[in-house]
Protein backbone atom coordinates (compact mmCIF):
# COMPACT_ATOMS: atom_id res chain seq x y z
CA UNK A 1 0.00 0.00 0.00
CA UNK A 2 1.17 3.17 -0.63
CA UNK A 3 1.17 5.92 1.66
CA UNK A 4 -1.65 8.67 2.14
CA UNK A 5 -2.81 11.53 4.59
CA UNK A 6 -5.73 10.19 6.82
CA UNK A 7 -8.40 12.65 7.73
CA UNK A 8 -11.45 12.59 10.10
CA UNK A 9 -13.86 15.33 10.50
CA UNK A 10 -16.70 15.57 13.02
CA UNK A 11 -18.63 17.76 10.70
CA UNK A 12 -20.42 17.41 6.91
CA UNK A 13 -19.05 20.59 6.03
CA UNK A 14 -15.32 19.83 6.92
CA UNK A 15 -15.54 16.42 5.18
CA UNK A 16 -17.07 18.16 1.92
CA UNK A 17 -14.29 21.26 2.36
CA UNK A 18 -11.61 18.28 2.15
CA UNK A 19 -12.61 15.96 -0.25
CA UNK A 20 -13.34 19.39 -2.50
CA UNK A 21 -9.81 20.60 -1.43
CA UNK A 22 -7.32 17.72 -1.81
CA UNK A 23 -6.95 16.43 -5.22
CA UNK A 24 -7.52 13.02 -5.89
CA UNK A 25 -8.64 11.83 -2.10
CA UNK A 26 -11.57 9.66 -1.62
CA UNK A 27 -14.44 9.82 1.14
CA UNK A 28 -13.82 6.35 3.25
CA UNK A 29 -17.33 4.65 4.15
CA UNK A 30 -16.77 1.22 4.92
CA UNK A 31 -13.56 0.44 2.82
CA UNK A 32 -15.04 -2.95 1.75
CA UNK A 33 -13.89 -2.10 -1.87
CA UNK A 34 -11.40 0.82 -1.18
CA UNK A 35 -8.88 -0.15 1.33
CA UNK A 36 -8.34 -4.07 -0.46
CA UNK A 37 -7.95 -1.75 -3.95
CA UNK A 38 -5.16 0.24 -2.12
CA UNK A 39 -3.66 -2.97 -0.19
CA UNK A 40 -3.29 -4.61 -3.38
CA UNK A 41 -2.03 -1.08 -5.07
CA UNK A 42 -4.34 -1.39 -7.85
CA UNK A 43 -5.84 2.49 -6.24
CA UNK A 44 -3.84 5.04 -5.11
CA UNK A 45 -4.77 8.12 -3.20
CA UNK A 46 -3.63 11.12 -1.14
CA UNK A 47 -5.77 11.33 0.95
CA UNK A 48 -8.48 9.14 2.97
CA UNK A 49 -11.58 11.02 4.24
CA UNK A 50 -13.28 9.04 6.97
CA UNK A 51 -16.77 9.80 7.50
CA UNK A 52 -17.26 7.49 10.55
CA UNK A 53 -17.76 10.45 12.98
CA UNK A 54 -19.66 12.50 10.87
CA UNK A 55 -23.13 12.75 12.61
CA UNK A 56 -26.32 12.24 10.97
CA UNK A 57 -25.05 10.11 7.68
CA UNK A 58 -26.80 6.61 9.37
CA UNK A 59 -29.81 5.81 10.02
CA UNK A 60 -33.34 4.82 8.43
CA UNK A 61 -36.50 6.47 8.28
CA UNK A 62 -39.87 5.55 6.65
CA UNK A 63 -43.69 6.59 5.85
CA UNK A 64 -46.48 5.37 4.09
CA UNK A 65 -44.96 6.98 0.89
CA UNK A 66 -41.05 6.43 0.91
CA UNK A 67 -38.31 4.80 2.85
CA UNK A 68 -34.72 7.23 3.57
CA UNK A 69 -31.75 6.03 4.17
CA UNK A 70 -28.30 7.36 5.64
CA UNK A 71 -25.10 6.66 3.58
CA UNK A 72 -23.58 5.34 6.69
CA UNK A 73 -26.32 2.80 7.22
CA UNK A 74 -24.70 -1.07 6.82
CA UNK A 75 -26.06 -3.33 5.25
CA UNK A 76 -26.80 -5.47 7.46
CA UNK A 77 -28.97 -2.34 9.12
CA UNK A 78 -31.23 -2.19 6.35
CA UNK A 79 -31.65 -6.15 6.00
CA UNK A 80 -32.48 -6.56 9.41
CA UNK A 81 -34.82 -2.89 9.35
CA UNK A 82 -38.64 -3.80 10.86
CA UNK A 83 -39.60 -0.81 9.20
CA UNK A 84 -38.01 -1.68 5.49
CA UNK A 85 -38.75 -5.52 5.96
CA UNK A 86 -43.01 -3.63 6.14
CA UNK A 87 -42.73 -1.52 3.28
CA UNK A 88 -39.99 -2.79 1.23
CA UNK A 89 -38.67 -6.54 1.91
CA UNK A 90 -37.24 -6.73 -1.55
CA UNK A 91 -34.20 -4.14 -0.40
CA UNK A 92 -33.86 -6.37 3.06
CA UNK A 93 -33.77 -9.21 1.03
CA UNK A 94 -30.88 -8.01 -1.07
CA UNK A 95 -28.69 -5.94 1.31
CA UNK A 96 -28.98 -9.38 3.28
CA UNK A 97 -28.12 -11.28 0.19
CA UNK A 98 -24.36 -8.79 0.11
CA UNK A 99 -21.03 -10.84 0.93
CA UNK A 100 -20.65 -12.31 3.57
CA UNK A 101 -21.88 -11.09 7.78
CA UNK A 102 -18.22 -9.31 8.01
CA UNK A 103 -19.17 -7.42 4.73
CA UNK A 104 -22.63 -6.18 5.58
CA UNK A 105 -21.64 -5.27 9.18
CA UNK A 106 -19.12 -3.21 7.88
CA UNK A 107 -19.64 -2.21 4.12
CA UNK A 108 -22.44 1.11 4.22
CA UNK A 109 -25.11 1.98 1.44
CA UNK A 110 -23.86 4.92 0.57
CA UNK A 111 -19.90 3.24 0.01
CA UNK A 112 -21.77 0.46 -2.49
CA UNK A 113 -23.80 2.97 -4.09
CA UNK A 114 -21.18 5.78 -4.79
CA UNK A 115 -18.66 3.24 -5.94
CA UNK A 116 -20.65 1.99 -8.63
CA UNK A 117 -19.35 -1.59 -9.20
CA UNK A 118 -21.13 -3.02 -11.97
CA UNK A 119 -21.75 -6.37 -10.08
CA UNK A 120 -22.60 -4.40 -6.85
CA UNK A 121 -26.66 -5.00 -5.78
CA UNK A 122 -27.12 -2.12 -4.54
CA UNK A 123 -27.33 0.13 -8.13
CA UNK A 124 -30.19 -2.30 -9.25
CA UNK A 125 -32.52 -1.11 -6.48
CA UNK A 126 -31.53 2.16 -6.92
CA UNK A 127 -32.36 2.20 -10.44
CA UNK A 128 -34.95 -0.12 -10.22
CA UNK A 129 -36.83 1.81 -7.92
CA UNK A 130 -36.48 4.98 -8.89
CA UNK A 131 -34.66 6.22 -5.54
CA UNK A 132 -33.60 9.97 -5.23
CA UNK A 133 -29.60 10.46 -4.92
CA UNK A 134 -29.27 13.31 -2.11
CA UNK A 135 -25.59 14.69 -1.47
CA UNK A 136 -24.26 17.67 0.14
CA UNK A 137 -25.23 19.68 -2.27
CA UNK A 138 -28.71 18.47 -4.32
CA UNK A 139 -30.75 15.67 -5.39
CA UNK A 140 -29.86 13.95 -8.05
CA UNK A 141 -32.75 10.92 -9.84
CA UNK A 142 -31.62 7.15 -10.11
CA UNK A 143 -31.79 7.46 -13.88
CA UNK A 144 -28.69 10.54 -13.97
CA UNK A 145 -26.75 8.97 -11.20
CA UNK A 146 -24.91 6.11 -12.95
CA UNK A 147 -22.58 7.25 -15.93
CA UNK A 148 -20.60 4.23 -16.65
CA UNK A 149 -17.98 1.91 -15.41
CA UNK A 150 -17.52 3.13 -11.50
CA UNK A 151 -18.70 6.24 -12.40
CA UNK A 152 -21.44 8.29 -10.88
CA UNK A 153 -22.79 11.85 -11.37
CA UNK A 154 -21.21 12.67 -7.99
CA UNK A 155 -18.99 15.88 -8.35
CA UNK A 156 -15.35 16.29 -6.90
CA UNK A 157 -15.77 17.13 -3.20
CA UNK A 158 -19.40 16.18 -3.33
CA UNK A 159 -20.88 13.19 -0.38
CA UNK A 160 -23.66 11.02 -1.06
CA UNK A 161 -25.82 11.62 2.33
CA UNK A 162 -28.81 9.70 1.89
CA UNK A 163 -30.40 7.70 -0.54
CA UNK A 164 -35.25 8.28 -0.49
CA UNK A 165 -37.13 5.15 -1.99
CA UNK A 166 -40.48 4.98 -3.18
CA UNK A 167 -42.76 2.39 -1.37
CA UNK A 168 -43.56 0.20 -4.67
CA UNK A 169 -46.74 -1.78 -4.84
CA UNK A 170 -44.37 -4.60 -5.29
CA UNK A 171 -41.20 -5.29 -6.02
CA UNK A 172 -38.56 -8.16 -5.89
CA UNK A 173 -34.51 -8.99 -6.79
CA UNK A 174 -33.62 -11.59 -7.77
CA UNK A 175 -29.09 -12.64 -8.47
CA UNK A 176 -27.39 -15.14 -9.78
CA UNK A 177 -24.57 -14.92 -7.19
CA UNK A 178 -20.69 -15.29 -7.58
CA UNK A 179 -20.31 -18.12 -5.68
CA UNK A 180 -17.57 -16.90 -3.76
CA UNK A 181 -17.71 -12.95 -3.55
CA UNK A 182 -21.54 -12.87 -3.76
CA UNK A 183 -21.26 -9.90 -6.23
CA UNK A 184 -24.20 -10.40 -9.14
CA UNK A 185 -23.25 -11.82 -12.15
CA UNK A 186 -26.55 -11.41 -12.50
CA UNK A 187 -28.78 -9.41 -11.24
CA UNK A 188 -32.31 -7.92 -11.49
CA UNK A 189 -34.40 -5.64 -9.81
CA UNK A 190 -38.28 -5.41 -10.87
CA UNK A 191 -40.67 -2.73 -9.33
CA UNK A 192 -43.94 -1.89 -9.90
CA UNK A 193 -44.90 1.72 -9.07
CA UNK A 194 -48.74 3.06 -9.75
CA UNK A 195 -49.35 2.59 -13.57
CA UNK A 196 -45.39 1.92 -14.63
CA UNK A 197 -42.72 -0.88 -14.43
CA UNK A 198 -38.92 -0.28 -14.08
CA UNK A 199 -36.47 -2.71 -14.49
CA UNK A 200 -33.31 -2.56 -13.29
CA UNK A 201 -30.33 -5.17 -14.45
CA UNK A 202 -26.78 -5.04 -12.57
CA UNK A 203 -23.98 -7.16 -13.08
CA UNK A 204 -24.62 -7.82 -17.08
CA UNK A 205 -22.65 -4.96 -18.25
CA UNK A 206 -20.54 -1.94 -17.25
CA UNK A 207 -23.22 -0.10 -15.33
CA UNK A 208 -26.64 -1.09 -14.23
CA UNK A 209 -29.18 0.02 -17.02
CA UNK A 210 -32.86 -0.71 -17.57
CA UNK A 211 -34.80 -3.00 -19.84
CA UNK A 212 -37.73 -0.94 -21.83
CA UNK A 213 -39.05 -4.02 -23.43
CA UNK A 214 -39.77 -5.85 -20.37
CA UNK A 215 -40.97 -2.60 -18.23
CA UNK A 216 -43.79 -2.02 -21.19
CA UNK A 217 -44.36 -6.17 -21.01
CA UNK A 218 -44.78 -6.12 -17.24
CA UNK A 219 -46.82 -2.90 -17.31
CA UNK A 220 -49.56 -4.64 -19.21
CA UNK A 221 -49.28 -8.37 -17.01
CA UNK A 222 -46.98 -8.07 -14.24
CA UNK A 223 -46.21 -11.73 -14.30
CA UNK A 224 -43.47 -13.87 -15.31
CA UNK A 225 -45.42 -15.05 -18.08
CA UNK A 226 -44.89 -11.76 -19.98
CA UNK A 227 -41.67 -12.17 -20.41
CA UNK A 228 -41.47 -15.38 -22.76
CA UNK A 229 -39.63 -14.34 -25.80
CA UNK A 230 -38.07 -10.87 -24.61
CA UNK A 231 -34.40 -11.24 -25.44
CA UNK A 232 -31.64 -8.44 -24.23
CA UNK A 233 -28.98 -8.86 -26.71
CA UNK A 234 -25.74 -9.46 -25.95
CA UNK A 235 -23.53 -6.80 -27.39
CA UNK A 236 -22.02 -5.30 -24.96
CA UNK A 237 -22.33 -7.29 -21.92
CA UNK A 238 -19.55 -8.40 -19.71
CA UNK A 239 -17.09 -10.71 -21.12
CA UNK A 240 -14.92 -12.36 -18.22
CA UNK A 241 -14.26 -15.64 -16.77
CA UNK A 242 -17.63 -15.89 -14.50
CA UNK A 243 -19.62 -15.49 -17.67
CA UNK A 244 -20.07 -14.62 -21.34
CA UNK A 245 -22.09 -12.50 -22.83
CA UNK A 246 -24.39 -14.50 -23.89
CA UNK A 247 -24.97 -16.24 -20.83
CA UNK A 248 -25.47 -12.99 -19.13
CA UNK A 249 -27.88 -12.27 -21.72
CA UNK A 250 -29.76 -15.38 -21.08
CA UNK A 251 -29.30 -15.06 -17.15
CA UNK A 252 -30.98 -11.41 -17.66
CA UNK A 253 -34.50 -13.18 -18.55
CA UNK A 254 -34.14 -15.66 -15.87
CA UNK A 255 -33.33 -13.46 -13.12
CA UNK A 256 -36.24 -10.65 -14.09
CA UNK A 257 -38.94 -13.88 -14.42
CA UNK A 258 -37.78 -14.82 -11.25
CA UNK A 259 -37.62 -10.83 -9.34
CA UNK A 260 -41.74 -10.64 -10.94
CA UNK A 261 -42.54 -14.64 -9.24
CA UNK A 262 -40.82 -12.65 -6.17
CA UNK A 263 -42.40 -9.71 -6.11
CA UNK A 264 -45.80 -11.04 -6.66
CA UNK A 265 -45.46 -13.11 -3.61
């Protein structure tokens, strides 16, 4: 590892001031995905920002029409949630469904989300539900967040704070799970919100990214049946040695009949 300046305010506005200030340093959450990056000296950075003693970045909050959530809230917080288990048991399902107990005691929402791994879960729900990005600085909607390959619309200096999701009328996730990392070769995220459908896939390709044809399918029968014969083509998709394209392809349709079978109960 190489070395780097490590920094821990007690205050929002400090930890914005310094991650706007120092070139190049990165806000630590959890570290689940930063610190083995820097171990292994594939990342490099000046400067660590810790946000750990930052108050009011954890903690969940919910009504009848949306569920927040600090960016310091674990995941194993918001799988084991009474009040998102009522409202929203597909995001307790996945958050529990993240790496290993070590992982989602540590690893936060907010860390996952901002990162934007393309096999991470968390994007999927984001996306899939239409969640509202809220930083230091504004709001940004699920569908401007994600630009690409760990990349977000997140400016330099700017801190994810919390993340608001819509209560869905259903909704369900279903992964086809690395079998050691738990990451989503696979994934899919399907959500059904007054008259539309979204569906979110993560883990196919370099960012998560919707599928049109099977939101205007599920729209008119929100069942698994109305997605016979709905191919995502496979241009594009992740080529590595957990899968091919086309098998992500095919794992695409599989995982979204499944998240609809889930989210209808």
């Amino acid at each position: 590892m190489h070395g780097f300046a490590y920094h821990r305010p007690d205050s929002l506005a400090e930890a914005a001031s310094l991650a706007a200030g120092i070139a190049g340093a990165r806000p630590l959450a959890g570290g689940m995905t930063l610190l083995p990056a820097m171990k292994l000296r594939l990342a490099q950075h000046p400067a660590l920002i810790e946000l750990g003693a930052v108050p009011g970045l954890a903690g969940i909050s919910a009504d009848a029409a949306q569920v927040t959530i600090g960016a310091m809230t674990t995941h194993a917080a918001v799988a084991a949630s009474a009040e998102i288990a009522a409202r929203l048991p597909a995001l307790a399902q996945l958050a529990g469904g993240i790496g290993d107990p070590a992982v989602r005691h540590r690893g936060t929402i907010g860390g996952s989300i901002a990162n934007a791994d393309p096999a991470a879960d968390y994007p999927a729900a984001v996306l899939g539900l239409g969640a509202t990005l809220v930083t230091n600085a504004r709001e940004i909607a699920a569908d401007a967040f994600f630009t690409g390959l760990f990349a977000t619309a997140l400016a330099p200096g700017e801190l994810l704070t919390a993340v608001r999701f819509p209560v869905p009328l259903a909704a369900g996730y279903a992964k086809f799970p690395n079998p050691a990392s738990r990451y989503a070769v696979v994934g899919v995220f399907v959500a059904r919100i007054a008259d539309a459908v979204r569906v979110a896939v993560t883990g196919a390709g370099p960012c998560v990214f919707r599928v049109p044809a099977m939101e205007t399918a599920l729209a008119r029968d929100f069942s698994p049946a109305a997605l016979r014969g709905i191919a995502v083509p496979a241009d594009g998709l992740n080529d590595d040695i957990h899968a091919e394209p086309a098998y992500r392809a095919h794992l695409i349709g599989v995982m979204a009949a499944r998240a609809v079978a889930a989210a209808n109960g």
